[in-house]
Protein backbone atom coordinates (compact mmCIF):
# COMPACT_ATOMS: atom_id res chain seq x y z
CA UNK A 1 0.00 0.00 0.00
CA UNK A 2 1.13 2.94 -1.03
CA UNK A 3 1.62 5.99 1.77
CA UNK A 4 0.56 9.63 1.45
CA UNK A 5 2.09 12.69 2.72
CA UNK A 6 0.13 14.13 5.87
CA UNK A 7 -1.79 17.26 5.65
CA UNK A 8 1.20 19.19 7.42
CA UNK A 9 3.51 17.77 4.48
CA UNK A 10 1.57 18.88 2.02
CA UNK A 11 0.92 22.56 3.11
CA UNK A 12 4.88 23.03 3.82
CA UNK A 13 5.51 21.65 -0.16
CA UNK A 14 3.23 24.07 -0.91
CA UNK A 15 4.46 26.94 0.90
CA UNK A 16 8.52 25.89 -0.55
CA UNK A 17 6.89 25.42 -3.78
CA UNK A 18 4.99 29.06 -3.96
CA UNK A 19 8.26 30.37 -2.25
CA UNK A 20 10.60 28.80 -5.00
CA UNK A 21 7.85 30.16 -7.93
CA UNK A 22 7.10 33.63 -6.67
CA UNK A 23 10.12 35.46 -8.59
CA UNK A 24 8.99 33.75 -11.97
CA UNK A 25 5.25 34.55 -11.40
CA UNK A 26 6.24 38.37 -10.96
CA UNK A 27 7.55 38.41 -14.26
CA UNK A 28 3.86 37.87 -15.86
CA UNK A 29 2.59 41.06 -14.44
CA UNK A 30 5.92 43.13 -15.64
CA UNK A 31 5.34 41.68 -18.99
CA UNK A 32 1.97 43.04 -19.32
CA UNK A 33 2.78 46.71 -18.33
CA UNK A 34 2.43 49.52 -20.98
CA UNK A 35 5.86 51.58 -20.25
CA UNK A 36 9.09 51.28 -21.65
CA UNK A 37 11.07 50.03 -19.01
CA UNK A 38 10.87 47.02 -16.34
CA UNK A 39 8.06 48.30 -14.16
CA UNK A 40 4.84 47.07 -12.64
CA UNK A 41 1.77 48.01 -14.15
CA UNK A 42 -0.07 50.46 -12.31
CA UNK A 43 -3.07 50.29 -14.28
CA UNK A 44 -4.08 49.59 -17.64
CA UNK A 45 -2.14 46.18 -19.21
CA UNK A 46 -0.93 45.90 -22.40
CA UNK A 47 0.24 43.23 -24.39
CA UNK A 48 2.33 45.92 -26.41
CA UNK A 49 5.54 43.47 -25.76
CA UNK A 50 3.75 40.40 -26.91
CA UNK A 51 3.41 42.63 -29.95
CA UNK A 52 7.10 43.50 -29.90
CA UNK A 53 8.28 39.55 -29.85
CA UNK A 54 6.21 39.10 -33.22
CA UNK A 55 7.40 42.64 -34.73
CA UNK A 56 10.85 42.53 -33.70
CA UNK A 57 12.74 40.19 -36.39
CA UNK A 58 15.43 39.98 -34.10
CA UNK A 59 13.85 37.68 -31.24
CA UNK A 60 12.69 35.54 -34.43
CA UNK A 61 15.98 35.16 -35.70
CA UNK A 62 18.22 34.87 -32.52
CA UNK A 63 15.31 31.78 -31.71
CA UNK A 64 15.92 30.04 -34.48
CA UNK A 65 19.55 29.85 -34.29
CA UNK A 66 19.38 28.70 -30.49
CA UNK A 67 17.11 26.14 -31.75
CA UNK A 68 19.65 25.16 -34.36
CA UNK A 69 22.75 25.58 -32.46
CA UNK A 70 21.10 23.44 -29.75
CA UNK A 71 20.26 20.52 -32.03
CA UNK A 72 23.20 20.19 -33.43
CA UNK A 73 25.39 21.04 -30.47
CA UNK A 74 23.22 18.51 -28.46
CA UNK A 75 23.34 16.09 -31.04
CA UNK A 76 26.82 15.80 -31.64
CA UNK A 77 27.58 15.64 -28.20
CA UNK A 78 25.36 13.00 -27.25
CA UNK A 79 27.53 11.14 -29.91
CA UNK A 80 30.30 11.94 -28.71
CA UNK A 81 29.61 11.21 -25.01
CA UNK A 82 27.71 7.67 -25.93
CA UNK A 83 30.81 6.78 -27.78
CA UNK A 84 33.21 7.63 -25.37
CA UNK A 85 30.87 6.05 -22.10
CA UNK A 86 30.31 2.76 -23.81
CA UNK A 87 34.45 3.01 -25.08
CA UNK A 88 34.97 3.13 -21.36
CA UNK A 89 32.05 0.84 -20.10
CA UNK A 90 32.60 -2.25 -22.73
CA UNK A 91 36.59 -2.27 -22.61
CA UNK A 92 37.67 -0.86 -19.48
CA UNK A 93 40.78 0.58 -19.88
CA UNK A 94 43.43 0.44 -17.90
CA UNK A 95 43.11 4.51 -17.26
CA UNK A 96 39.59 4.68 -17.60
CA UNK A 97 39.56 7.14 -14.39
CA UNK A 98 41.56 9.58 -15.39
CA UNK A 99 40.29 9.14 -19.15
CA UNK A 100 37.03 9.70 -17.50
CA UNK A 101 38.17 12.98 -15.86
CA UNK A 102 40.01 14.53 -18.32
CA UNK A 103 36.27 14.27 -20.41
CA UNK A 104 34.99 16.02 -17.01
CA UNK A 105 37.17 19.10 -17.19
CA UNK A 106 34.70 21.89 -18.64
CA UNK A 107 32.18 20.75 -16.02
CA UNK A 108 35.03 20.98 -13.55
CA UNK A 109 36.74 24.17 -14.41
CA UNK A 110 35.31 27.61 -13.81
CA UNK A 111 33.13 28.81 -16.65
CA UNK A 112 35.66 31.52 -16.75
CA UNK A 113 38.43 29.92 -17.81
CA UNK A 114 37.27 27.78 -20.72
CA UNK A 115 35.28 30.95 -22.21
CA UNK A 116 38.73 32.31 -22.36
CA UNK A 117 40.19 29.26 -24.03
CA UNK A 118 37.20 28.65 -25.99
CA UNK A 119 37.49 32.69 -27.35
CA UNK A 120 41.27 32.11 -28.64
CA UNK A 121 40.66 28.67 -29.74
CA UNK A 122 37.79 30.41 -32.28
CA UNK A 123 40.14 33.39 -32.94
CA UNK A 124 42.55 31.13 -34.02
CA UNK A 125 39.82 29.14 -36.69
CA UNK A 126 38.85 32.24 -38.11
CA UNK A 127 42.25 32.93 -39.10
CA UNK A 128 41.25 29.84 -41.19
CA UNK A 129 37.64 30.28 -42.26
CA UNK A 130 35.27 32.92 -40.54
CA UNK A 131 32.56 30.53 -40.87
CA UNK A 132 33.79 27.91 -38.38
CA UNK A 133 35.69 30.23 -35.73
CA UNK A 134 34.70 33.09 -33.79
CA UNK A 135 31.15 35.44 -34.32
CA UNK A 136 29.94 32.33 -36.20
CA UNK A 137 27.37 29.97 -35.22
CA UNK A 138 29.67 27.15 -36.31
CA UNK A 139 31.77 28.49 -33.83
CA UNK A 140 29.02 28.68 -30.95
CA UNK A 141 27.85 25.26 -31.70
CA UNK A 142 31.55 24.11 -31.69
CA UNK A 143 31.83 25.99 -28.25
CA UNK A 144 28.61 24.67 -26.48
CA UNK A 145 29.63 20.87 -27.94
CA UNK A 146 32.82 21.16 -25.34
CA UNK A 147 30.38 22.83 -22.50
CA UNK A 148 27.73 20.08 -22.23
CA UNK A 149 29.63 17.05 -23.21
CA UNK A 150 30.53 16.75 -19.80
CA UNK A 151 26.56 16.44 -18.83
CA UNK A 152 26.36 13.51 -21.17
CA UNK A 153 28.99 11.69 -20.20
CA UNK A 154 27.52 11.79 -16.43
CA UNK A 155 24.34 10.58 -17.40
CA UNK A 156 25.46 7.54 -19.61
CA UNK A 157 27.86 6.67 -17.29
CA UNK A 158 25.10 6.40 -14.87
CA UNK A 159 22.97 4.73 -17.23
CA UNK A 160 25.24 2.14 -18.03
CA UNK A 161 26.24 1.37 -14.55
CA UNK A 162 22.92 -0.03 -14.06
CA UNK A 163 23.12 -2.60 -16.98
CA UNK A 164 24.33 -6.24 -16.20
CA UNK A 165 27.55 -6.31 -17.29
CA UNK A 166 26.86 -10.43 -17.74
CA UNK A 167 24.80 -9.79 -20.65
CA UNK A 168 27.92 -8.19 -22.74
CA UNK A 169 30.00 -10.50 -21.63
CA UNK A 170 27.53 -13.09 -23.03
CA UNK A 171 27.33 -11.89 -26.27
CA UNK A 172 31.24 -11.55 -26.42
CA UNK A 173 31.33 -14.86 -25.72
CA UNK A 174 29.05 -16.25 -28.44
CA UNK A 175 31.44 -14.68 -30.58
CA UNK A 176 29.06 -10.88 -31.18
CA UNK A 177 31.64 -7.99 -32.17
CA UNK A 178 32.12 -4.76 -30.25
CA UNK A 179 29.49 -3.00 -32.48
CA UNK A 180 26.76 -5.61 -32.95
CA UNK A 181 26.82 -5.60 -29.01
CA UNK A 182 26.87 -1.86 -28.71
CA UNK A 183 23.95 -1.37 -30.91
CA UNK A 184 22.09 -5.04 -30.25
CA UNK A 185 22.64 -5.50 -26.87
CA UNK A 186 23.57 -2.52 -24.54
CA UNK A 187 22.36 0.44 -26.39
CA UNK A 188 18.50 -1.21 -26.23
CA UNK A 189 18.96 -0.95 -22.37
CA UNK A 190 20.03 2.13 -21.98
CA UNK A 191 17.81 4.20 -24.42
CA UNK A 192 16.31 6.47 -21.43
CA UNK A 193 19.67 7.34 -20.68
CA UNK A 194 20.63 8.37 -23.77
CA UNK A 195 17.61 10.19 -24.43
CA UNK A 196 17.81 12.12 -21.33
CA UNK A 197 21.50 12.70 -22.04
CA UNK A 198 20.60 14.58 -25.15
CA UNK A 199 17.19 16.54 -24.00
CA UNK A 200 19.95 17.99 -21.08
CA UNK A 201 22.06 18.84 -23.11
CA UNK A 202 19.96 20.60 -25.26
CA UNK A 203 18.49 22.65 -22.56
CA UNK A 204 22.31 23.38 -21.63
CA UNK A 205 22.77 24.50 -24.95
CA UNK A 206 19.51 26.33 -25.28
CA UNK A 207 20.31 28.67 -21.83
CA UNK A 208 24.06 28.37 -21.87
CA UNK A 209 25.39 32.51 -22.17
CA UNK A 210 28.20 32.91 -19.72
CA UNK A 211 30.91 30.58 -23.23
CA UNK A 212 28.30 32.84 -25.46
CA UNK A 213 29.30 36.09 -24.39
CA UNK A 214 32.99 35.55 -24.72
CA UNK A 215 32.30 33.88 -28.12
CA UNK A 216 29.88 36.16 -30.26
CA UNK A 217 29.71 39.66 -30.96
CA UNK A 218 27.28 41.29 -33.52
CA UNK A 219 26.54 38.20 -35.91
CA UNK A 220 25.68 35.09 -33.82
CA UNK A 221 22.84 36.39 -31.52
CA UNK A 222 21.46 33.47 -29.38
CA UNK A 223 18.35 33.92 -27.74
CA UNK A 224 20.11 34.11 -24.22
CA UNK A 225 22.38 36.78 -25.19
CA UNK A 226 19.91 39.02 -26.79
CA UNK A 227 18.36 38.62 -23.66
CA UNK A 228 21.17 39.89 -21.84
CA UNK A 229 22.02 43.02 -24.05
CA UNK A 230 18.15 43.77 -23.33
CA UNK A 231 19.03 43.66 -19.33
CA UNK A 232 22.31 45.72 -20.06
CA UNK A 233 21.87 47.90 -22.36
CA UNK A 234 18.33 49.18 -22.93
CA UNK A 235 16.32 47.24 -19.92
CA UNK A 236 13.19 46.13 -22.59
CA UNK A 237 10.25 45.15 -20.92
CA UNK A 238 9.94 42.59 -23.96
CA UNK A 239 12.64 40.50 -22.07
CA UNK A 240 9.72 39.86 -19.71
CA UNK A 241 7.24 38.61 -22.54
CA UNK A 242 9.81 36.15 -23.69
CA UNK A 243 10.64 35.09 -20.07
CA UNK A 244 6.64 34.43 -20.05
CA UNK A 245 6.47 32.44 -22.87
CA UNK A 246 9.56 30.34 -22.11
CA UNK A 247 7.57 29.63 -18.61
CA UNK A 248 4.76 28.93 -20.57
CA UNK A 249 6.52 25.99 -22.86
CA UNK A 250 8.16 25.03 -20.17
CA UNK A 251 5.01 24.06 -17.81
CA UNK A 252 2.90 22.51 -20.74
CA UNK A 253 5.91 20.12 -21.56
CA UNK A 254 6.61 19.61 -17.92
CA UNK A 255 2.33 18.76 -17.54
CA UNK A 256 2.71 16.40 -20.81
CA UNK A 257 5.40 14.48 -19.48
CA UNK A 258 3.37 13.91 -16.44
CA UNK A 259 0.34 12.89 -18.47
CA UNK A 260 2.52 10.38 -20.51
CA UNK A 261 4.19 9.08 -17.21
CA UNK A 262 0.51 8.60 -15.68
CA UNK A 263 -0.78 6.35 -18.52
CA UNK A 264 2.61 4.49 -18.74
CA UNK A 265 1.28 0.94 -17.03
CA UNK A 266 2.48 0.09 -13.71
């Protein structure tokens, strides 16, 4: 039988949960004010900066290249992590900690410091092309692909270390290669993992501005950065609207994944 939470349980979850939601549920109000600047409304509401996200070709455009540099740059790191977890996983080498931390570095060094690599590293490419390097979204994908492999590699690791390492060592012995086993055997059991691994680290990708800032300049605009030059520079209440809409997606996917969870049998 399954236990519930006593009444006194559920009213403190509430109270952390309205305590933990109350700075993103004044943002809907400030997005709905008629002046030109961050404000509360202090009477009529306006949906001027609703207007403004649909006007403004800029939020359009710096939303579709998020979206794109977060496909890709989730994509190709969710490659590049499965590769190197099941690498690690399947053949154990003899270094396979400190193979495994050296793939943990980003996640391990200040944010700082590899924005500063990651800026003369692109530099350096567009002394080569100016399409791959720096300013470029080549370059931000390329840049975001070393951020959140890290992520990745945490959560395939995990989901690997729950598989039966008897069932590889099965198939090796019935004479299945490294591959066939990869993609036959272990990759079937740890499809969740994988599939997590890549939705994080496209939501990594998707918010990641602290590499972004130190990478870009005028051409490659993500969504997060224009963002920030609308906090710095000219404080545009339209930052709100998007902020709203973001919370918006957010909560209907959150709601459909409970929906799907609820009708998954028991």
């Amino acid at each position: 039988m399954r236990a519930r939470p006593s009444a006194v349980a559920l009213v403190l979850a509430a109270l952390v949960a309205a305590f933990l939601l109350a700075p993103l549920l004044a943002v809907v109000p400030i997005s709905l004010t008629p002046a030109r600047f961050l404000t509360m409304p202090t009477g009529e509401l306006s949906l001027i900066h609703y207007r403004d996200l649909i006007d403004n070709p800029d939020w359009g455009r710096s939303i579709l290249l998020s979206l794109r540099i977060g496909l890709v740059s989730s994509t190709v790191a969710t490659a590049l992590a499965l590769a190197f977890a099941l690498g690690v996983w399947m053949f154990q080498p003899r270094l396979s900690g400190l193979l495994v931390g050296f793939a943990l570095l980003p996640m391990i060094v200040p944010p700082v410091v590899s924005a500063m690599i990651l800026y003369f590293f692109l530099t350096r490419l567009s002394q080569v092309s100016d399409a791959i390097g720096y300013d470029s979204w080549i370059g931000v994908t390329l840049a975001h692909i070393v951020m959140i492999v890290p992520c990745a590699v945490v959560l395939i690791l995990v989901a690997l270390a729950q598989v039966d390492r008897r069932i590889d060592l099965a198939a090796r012995g019935l004479g299945a290669g490294a591959l066939r086993r990869a993609f036959t055997i272990i990759l079937p059991n740890i499809r969740f993992g994988v599939v997590t691994a890549a939705v994080m680290a496209f939501v990594l990708s998707w918010e990641e501005i602290g590499v972004t800032l130190f990478v870009t300049s005028v051409n490659a605009i993500t969504l997060p950065r224009l963002m920030w030059m609308g906090v710095h520079d000219n404080i545009d209440p339209a930052i709100a609207a998007i902020s709203v809409v973001l919370i918006v997606i957010t909560t209907i996917a959150l709601l459909i994944r409970m929906l799907l969870q609820r009708e998954e049998p028991a």
